[in-house]
Protein backbone atom coordinates (compact mmCIF):
# COMPACT_ATOMS: atom_id res chain seq x y z
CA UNK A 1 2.44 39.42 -14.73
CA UNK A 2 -0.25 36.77 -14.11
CA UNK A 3 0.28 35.74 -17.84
CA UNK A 4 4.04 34.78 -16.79
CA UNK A 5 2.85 32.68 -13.52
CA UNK A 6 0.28 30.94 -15.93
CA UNK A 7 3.47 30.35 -18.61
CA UNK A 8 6.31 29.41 -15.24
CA UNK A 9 2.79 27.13 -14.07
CA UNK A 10 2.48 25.19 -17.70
CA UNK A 11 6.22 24.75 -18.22
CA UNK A 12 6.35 23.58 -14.49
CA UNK A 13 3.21 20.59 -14.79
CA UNK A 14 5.31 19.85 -18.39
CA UNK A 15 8.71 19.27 -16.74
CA UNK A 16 7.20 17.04 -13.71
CA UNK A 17 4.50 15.05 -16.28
CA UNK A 18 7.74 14.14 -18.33
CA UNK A 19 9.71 12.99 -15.45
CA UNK A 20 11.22 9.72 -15.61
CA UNK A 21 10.41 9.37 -12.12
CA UNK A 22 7.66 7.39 -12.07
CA UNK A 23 7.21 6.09 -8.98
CA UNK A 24 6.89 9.41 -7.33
CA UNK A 25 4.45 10.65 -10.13
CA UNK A 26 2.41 7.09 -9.15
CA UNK A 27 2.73 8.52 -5.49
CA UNK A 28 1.46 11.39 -6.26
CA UNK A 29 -1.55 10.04 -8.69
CA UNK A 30 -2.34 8.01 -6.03
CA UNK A 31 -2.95 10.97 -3.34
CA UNK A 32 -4.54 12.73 -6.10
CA UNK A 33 -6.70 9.75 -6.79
CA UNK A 34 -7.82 9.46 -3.13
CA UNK A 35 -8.80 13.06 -2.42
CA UNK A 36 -11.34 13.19 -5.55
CA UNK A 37 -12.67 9.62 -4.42
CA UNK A 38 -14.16 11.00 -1.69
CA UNK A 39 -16.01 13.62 -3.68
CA UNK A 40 -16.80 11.07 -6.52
CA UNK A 41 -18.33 8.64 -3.70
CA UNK A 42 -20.27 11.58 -2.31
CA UNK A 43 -21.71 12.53 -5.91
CA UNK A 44 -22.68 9.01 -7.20
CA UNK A 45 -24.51 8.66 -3.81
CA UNK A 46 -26.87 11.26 -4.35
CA UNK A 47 -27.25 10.41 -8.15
CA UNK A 48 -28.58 7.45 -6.63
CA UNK A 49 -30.85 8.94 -4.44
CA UNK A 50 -32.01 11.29 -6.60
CA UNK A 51 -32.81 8.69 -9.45
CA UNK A 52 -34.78 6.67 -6.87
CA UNK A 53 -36.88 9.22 -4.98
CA UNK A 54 -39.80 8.17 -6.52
CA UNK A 55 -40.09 5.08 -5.40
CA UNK A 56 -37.41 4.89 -1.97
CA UNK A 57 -36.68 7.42 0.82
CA UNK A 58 -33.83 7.31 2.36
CA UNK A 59 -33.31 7.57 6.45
CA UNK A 60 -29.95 7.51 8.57
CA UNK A 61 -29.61 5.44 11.30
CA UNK A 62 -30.03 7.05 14.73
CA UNK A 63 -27.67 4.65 16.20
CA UNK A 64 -24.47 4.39 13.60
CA UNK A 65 -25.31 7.04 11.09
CA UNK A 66 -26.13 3.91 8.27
CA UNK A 67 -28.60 5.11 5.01
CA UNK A 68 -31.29 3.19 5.16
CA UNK A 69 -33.43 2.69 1.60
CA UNK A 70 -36.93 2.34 1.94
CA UNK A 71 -39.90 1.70 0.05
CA UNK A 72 -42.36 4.54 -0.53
CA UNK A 73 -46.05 4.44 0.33
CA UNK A 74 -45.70 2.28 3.40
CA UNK A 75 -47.11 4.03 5.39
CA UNK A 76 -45.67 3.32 9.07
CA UNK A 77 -43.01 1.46 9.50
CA UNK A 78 -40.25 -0.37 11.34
CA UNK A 79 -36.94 0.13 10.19
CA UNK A 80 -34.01 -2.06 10.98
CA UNK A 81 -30.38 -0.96 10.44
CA UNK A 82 -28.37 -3.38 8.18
CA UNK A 83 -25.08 -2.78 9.91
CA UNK A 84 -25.82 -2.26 14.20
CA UNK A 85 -29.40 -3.94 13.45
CA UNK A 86 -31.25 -1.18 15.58
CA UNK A 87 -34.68 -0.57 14.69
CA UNK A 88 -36.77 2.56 14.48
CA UNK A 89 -40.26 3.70 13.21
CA UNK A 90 -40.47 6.19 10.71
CA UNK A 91 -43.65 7.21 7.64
CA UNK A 92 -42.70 6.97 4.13
């Protein structure tokens, strides 16, 4: 039985990939392509942060929710938001 759905499944993504319709298949690519941008975005962000954390920390605004990137070994410091420009102390 579930090697049938997997066969009706295969012979189903075959029929629509070879469609000559190709603007819906671009609609559709397109949808897919924005869904899996958001996870893409989300990943590459923390690649970043995790191939700087040994130099940078990283703080979110209290005011607009911004990441902030600063340096490490500061000590105390005054941080001001890029985008609402709101400034708060934090250590590094």
């Amino acid at each position: 039985l579930l090697y049938l759905i997997a066969l009706i499944l295969v012979f189903y993504t075959l029929f629509r990939s070879m469609s000559r319709n190709i603007y819906a298949r671009r609609a559709e690519d397109d949808r897919f392509q924005h869904l899996i941008g958001r996870f893409r975005k989300m990943f590459r962000v923390e690649k970043k942060r995790m191939r700087d954390r040994k130099y940078y920390r990283y703080f979110r605004c209290s005011s607009c929710g911004q990441h902030v990137r600063v340096p490490k070994g500061r000590g105390h410091v005054v941080v001001t938001c890029p985008k609402c420009r709101h400034s708060f102390e934090k250590t590094t």
